[in-house]
N, C-alpha and C. Protein backbone atom coordinates (compact mmCIF):
# COMPACT_ATOMS: atom_id res chain seq x y z
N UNK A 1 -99.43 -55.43 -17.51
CA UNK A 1 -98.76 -55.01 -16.31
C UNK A 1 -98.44 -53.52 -16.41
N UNK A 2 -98.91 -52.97 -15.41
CA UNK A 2 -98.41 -51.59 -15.08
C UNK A 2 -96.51 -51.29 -15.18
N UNK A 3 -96.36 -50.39 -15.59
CA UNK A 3 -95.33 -49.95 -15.87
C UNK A 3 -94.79 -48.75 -14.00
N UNK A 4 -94.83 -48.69 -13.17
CA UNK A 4 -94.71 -47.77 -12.66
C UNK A 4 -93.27 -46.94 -12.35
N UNK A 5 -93.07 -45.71 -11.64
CA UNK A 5 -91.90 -45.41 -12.60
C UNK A 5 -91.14 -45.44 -10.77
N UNK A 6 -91.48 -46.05 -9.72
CA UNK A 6 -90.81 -46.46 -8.33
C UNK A 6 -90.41 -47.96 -8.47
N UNK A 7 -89.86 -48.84 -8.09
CA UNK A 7 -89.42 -50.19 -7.49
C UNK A 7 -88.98 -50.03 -6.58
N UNK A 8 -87.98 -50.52 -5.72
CA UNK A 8 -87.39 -51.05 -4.48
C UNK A 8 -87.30 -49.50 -3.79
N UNK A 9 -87.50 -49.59 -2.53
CA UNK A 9 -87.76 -48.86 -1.89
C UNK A 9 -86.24 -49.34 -1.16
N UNK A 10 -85.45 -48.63 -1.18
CA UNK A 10 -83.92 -48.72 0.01
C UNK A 10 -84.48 -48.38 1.20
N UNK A 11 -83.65 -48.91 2.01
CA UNK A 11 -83.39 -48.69 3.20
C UNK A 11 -82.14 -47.85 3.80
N UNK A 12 -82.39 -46.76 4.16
CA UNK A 12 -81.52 -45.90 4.37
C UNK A 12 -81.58 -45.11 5.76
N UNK A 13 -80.38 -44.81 6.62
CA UNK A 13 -80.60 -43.90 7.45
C UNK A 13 -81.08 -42.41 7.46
N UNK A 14 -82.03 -42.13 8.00
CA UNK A 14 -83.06 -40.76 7.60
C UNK A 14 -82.69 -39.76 8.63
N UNK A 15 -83.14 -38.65 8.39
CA UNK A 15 -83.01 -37.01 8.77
C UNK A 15 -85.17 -37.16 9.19
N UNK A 16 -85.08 -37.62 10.34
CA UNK A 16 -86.71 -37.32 10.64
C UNK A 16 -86.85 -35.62 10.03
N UNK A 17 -87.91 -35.65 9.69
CA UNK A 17 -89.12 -34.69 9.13
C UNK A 17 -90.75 -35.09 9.30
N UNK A 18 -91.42 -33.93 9.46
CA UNK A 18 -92.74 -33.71 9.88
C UNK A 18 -93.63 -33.05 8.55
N UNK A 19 -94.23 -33.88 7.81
CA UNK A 19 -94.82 -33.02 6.78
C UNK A 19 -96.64 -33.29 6.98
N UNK A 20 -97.03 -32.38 6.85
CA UNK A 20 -98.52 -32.40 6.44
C UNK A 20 -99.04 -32.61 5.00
N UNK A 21 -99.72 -33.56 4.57
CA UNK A 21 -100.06 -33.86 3.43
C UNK A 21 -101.73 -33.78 3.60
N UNK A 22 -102.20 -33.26 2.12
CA UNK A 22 -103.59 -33.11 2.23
C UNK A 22 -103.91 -34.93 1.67
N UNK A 23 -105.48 -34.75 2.76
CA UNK A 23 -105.80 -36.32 2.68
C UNK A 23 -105.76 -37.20 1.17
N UNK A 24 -106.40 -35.95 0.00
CA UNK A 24 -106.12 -36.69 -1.31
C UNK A 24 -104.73 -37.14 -1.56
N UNK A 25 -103.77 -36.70 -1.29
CA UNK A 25 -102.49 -36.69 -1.89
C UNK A 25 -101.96 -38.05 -0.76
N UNK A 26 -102.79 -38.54 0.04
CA UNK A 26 -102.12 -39.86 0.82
C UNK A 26 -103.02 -40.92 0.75
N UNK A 27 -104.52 -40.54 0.06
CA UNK A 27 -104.96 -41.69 -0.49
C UNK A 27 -104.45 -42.51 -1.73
N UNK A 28 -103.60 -41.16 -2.73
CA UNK A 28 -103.16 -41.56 -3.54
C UNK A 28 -101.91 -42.11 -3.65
N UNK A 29 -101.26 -41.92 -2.43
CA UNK A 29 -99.83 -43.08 -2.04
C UNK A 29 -100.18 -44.02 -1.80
N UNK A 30 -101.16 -44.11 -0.63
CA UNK A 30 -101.78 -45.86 -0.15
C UNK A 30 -102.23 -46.20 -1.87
N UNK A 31 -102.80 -45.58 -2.38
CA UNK A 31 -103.06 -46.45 -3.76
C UNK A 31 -101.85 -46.90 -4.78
N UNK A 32 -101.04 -46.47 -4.33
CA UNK A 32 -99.71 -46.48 -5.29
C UNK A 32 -98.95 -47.79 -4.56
N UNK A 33 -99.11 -47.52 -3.39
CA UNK A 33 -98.43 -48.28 -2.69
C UNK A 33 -99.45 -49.85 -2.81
N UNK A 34 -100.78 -49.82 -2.54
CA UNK A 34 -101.43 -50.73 -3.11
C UNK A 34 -100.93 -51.56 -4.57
N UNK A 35 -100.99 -50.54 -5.41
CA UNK A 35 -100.78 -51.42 -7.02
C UNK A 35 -99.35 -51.57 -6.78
N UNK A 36 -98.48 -51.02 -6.35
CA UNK A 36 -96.48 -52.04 -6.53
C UNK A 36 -97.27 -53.32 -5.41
N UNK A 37 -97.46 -53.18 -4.65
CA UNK A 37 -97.87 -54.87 -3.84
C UNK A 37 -98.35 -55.68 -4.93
N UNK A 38 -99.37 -55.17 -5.58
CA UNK A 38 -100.16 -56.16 -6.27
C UNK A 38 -99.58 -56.71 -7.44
N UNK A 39 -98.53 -56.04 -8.07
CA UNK A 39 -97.19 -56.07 -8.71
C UNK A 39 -96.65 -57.04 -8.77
N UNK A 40 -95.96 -57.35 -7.39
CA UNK A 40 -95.20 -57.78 -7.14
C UNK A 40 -95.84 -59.38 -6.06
N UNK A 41 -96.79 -59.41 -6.08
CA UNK A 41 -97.95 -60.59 -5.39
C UNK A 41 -97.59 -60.39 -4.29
N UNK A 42 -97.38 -59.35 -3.64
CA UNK A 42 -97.17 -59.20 -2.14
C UNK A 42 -97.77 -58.24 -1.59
N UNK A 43 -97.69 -58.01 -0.22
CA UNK A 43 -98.21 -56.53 0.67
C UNK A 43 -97.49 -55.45 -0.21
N UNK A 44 -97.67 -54.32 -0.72
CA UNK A 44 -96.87 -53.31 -0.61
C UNK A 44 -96.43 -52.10 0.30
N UNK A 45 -95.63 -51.52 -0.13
CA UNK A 45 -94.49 -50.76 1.20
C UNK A 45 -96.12 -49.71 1.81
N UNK A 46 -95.29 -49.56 2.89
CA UNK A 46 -96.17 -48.01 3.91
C UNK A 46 -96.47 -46.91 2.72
N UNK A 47 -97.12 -46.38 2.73
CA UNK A 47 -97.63 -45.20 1.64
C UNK A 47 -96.29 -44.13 2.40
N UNK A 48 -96.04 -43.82 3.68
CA UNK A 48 -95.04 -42.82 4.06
C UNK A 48 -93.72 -43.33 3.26
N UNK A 49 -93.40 -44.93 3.01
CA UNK A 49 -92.25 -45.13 2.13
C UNK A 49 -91.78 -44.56 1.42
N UNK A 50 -93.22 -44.26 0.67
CA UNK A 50 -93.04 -43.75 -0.94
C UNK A 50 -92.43 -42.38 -0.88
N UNK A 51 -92.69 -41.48 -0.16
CA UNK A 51 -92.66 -40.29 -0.35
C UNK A 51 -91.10 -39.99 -0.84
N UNK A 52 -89.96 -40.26 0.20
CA UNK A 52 -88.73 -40.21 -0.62
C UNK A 52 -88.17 -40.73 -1.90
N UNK A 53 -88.72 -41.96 -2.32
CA UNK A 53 -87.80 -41.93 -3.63
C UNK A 53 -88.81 -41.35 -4.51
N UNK A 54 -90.55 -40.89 -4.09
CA UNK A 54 -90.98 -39.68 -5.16
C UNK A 54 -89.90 -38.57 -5.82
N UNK A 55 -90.00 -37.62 -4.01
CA UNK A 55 -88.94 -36.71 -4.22
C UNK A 55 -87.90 -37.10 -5.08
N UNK A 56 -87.02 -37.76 -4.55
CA UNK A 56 -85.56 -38.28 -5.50
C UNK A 56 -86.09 -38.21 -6.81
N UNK A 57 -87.29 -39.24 -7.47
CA UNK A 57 -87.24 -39.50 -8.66
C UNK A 57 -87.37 -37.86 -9.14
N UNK A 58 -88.65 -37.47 -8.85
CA UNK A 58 -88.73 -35.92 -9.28
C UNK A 58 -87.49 -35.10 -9.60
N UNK A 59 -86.82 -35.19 -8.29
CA UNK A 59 -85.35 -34.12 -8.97
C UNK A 59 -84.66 -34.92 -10.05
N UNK A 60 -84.64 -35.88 -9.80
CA UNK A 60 -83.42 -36.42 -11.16
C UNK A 60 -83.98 -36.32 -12.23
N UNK A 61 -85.05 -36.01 -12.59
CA UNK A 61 -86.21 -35.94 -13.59
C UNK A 61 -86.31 -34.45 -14.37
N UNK A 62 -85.77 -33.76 -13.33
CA UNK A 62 -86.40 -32.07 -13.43
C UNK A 62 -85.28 -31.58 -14.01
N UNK A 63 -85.14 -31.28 -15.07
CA UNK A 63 -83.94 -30.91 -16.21
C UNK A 63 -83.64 -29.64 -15.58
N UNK A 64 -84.69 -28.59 -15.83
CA UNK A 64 -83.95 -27.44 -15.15
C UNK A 64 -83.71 -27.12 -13.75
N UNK A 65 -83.85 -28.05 -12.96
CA UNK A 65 -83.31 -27.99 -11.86
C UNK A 65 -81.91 -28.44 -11.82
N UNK A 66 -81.63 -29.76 -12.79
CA UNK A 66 -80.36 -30.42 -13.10
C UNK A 66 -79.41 -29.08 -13.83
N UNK A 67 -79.87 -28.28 -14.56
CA UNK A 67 -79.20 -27.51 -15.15
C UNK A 67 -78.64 -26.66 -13.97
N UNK A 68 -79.67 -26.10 -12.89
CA UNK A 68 -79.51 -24.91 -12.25
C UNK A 68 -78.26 -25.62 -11.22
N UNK A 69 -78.63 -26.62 -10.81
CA UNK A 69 -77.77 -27.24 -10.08
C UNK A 69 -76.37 -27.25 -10.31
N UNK A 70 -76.09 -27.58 -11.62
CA UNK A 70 -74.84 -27.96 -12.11
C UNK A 70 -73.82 -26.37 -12.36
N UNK A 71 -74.89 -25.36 -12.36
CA UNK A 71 -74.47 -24.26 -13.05
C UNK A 71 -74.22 -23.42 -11.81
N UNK A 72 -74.65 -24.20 -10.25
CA UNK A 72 -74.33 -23.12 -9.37
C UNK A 72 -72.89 -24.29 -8.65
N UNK A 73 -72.45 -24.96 -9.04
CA UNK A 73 -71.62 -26.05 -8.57
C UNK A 73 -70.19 -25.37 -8.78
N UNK A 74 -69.21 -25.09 -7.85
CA UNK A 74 -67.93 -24.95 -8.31
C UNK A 74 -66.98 -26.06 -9.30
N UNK A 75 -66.35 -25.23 -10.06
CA UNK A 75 -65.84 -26.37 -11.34
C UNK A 75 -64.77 -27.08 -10.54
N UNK A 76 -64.60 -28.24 -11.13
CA UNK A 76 -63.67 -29.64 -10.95
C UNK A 76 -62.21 -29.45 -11.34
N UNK A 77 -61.55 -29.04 -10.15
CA UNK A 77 -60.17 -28.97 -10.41
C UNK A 77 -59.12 -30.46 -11.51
């Protein structure tokens, strides 16, 4: 079994956005989105699903962004 590093896709109220993605980079969601279905013995989510908890995972992932973040944050009274 594949290890993949997405599961449950939330449901959340969204901020519509309009992005252009080149066609490789959304064959390779429908394929992503393909193998969690097959995962899980079911349909898997819309390939547009994926795109937010990518993002999310990415930042929580990205150390020096976590650093830069924390370091432009006013301190905690």
């Amino acid at each position: 079994m594949t290890k993949l590093k997405l599961s449950a896709i939330p449901d959340d109220k969204a901020v519509k956005l309009t992005v252009e993605l080149p066609a490789t980079v959304y064959r390779d969601l429908a394929a992503y989105a393909e193998v969690m279905g097959r995962e899980k013995g079911q349909a898997g989510p819309e390939p547009v699903k994926l795109i937010v908890p990518m993002i999310q995972r990415f930042m929580a992932t990205d150390r020096a962004f976590a650093k830069t973040r924390r370091a432009s944050q006013p301190p905690h009274s």
